[in-house]
N, C-alpha and C. Protein backbone atom coordinates (compact mmCIF):
# COMPACT_ATOMS: atom_id res chain seq x y z
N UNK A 1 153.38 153.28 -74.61
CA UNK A 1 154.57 152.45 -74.70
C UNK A 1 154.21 151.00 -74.38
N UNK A 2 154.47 150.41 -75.24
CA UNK A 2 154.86 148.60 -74.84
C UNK A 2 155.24 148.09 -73.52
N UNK A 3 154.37 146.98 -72.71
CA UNK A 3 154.93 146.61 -71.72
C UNK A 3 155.69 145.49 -72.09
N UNK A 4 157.16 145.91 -71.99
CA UNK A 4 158.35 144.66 -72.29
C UNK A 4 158.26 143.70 -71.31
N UNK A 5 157.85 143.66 -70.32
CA UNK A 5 157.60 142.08 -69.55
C UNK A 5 155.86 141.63 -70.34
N UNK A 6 155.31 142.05 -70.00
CA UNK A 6 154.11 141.24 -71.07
C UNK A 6 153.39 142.17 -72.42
N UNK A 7 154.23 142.40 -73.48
CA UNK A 7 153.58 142.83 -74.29
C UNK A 7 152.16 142.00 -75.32
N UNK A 8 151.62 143.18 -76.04
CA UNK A 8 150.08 142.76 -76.28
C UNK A 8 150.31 141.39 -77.15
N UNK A 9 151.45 140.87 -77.78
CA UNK A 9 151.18 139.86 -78.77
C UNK A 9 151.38 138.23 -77.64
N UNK A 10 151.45 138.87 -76.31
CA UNK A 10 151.27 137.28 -75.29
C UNK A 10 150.02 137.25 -74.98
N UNK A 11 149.12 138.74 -74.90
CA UNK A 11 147.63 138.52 -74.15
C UNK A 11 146.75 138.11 -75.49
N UNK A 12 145.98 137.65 -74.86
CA UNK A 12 144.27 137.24 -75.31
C UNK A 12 143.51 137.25 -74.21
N UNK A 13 142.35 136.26 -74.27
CA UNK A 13 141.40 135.76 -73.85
C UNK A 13 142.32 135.10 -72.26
N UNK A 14 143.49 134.48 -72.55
CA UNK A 14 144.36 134.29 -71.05
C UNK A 14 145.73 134.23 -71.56
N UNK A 15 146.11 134.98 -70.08
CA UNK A 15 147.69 134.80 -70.88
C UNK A 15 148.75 133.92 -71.23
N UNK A 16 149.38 133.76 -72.24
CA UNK A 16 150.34 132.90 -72.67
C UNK A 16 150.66 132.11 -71.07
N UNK A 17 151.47 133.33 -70.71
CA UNK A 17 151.96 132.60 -69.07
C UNK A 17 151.09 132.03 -68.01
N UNK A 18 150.03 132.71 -68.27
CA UNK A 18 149.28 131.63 -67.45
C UNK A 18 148.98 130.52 -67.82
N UNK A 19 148.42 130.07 -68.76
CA UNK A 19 148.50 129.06 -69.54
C UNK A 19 149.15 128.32 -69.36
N UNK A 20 150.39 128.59 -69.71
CA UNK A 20 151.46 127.37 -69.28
C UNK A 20 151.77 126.98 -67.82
N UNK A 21 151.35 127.99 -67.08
CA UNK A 21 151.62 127.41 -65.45
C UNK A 21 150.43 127.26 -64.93
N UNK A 22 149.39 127.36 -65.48
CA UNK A 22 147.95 126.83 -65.15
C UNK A 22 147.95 124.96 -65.70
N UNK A 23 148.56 124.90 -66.63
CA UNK A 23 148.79 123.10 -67.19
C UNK A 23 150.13 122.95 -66.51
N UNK A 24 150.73 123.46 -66.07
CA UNK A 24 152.08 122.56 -65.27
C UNK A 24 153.26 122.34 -66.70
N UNK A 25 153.01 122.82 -67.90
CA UNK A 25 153.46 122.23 -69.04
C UNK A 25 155.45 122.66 -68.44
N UNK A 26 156.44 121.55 -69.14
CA UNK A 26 157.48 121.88 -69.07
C UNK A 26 158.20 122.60 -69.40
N UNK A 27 159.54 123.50 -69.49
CA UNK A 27 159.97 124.13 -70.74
C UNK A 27 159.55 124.45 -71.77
N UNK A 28 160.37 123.05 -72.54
CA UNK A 28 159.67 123.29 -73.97
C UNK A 28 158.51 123.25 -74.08
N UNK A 29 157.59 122.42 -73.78
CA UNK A 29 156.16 122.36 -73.94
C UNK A 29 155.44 124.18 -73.68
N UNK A 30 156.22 124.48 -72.97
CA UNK A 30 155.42 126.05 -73.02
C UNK A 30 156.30 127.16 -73.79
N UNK A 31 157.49 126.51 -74.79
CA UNK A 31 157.71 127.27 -75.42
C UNK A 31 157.37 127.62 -76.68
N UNK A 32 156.75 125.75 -76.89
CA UNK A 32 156.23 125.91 -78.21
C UNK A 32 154.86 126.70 -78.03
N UNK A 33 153.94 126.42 -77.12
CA UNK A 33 152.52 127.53 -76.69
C UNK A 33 152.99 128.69 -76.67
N UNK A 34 154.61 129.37 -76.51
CA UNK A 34 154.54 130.56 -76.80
C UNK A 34 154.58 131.61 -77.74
N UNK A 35 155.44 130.31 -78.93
CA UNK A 35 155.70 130.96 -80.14
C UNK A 35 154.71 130.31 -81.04
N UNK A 36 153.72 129.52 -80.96
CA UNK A 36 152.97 129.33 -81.89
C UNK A 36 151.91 130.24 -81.59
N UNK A 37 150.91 130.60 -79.86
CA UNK A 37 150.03 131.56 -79.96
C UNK A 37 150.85 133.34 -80.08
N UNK A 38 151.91 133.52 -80.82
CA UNK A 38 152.30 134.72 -81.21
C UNK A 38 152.91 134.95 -82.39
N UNK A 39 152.77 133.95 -82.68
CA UNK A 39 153.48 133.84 -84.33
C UNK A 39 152.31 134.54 -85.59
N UNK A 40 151.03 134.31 -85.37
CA UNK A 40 150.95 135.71 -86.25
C UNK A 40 150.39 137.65 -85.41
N UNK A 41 150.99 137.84 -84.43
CA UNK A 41 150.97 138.99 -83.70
C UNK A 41 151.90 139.47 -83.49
N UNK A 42 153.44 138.91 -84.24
CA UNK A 42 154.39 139.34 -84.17
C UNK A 42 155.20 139.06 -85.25
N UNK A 43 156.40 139.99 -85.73
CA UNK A 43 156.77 140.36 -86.85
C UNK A 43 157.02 139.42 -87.83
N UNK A 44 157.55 138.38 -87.15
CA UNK A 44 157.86 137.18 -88.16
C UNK A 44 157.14 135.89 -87.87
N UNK A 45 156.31 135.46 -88.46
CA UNK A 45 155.35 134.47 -87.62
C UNK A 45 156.10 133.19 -88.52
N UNK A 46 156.78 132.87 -89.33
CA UNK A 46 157.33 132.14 -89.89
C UNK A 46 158.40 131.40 -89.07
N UNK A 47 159.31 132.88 -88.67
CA UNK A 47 160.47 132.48 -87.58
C UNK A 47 160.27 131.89 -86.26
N UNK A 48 158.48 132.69 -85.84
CA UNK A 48 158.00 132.21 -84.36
C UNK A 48 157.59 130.46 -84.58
N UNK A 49 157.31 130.01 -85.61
CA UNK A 49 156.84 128.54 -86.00
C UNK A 49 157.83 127.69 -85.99
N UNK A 50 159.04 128.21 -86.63
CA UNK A 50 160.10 127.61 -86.48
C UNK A 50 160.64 127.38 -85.64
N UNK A 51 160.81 128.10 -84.41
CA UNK A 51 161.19 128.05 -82.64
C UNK A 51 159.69 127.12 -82.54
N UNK A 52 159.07 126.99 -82.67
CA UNK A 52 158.11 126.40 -82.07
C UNK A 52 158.25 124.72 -82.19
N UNK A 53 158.70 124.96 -83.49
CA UNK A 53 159.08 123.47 -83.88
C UNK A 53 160.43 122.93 -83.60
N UNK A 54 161.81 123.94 -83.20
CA UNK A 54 162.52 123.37 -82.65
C UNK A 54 162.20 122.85 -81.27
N UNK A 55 161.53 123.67 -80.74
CA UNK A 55 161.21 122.61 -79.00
C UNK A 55 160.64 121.84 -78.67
N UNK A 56 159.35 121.43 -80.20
CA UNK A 56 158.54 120.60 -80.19
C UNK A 56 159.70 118.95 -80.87
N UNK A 57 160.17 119.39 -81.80
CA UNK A 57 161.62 118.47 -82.28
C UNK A 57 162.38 117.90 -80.76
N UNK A 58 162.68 118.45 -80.22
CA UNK A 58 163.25 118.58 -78.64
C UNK A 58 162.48 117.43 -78.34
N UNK A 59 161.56 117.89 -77.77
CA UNK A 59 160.52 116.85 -76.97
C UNK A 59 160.07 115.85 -77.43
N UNK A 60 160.23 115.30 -78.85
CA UNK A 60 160.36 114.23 -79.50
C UNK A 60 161.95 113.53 -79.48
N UNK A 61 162.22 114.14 -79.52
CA UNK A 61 163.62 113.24 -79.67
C UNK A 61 163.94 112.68 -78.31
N UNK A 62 163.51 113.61 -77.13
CA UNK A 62 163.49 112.99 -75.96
C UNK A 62 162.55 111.86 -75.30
N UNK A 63 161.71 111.68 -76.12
CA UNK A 63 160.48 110.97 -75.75
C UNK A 63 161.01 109.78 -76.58
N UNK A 64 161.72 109.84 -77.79
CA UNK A 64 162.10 108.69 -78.48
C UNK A 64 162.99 107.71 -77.72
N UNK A 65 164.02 109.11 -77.01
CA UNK A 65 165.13 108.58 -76.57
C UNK A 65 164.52 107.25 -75.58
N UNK A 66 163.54 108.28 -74.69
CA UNK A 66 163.33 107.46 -73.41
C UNK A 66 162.61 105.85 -74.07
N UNK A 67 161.69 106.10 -74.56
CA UNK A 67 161.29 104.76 -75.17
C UNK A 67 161.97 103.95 -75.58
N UNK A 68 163.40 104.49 -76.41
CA UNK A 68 164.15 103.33 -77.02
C UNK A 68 164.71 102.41 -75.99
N UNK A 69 165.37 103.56 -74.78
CA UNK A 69 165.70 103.15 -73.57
C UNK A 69 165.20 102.30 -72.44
N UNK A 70 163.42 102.36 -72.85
CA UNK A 70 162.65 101.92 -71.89
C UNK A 70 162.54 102.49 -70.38
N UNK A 71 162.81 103.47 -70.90
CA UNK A 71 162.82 104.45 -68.96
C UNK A 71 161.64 105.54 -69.66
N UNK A 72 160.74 105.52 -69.86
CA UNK A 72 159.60 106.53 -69.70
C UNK A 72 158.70 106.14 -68.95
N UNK A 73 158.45 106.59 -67.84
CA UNK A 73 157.23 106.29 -67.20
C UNK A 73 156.22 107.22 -66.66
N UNK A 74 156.25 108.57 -66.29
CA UNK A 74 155.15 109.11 -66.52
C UNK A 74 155.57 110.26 -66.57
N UNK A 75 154.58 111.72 -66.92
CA UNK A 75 154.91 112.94 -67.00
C UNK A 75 155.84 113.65 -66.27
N UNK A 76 156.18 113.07 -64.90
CA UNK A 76 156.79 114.10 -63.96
C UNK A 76 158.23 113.64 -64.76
N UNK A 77 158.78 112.59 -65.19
CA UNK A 77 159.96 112.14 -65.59
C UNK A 77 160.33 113.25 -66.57
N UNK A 78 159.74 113.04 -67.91
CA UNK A 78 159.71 113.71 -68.71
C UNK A 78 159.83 115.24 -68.29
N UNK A 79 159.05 116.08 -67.61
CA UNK A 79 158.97 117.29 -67.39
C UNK A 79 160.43 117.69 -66.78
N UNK A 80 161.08 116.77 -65.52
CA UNK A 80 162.12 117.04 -65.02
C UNK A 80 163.35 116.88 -66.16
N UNK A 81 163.34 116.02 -66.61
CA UNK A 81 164.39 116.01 -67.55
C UNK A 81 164.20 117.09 -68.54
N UNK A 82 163.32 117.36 -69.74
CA UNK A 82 162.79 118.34 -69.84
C UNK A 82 163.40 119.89 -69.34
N UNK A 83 163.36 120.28 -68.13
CA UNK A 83 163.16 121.78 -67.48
C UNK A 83 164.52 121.85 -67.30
N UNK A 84 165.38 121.15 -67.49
CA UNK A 84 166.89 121.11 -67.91
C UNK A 84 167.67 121.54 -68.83
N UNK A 85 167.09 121.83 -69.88
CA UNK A 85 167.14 121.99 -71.44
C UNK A 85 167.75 123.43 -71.69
C-alpha cells in the first residue's frame, strides 16, 4: 500500500520536503519544487506544470508588485509576505 503522507512520486535521491526546508524556500517557492519534481511520476504531469506555474505566476506578480512599489528589500520580506498566500 501507498504511503499517503509521503508517497513514492515525492522521493528520489532527497525528498521533495526536505528540499524545500533544507533551502528555507517559501510557500510558493516550494510548491512549484513540488509539482514540477512530480509532474512526470504522477498521473497528470501536464496538470502538475500547470500548478507549478500558477505559484511561480504568484511570485512574480508579487515581486513586480513590490518593485513597482519600491518596498523589496531582501528575501525574508518576500518569504513573509509570501507564506501568507
Amino acid at each position: 500500500m501507498e504511503d499517503p503522507i509521503s508517497p513514492s512520486y515525492y522521493r528520489g535521491s532527497i525528498e521533495t520536503t526536505d528540499y524545500i526546508i533544507g533551502h528555507n524556500l517559501s510557500y510558493p517557492a516550494g510548491c512549484v519544487i513540488k509539482y514540477v519534481t512530480r509532474h512526470l511520476r504522477k498521473g497528470n504531469p501536464l496538470q502538475d506544470l500547470l500548478k507549478a506555474r500558477w505559484y511561480l505566476n504568484k511570485m512574480i506578480e508579487e515581486l513586480e508588485k513590490n518593485e513597482k512599489d519600491n518596498d523589496i528589500t531582501d528575501n525574508d520580506h518576500f518569504n513573509t509576505r509570501c507564506m501568507g498566500m
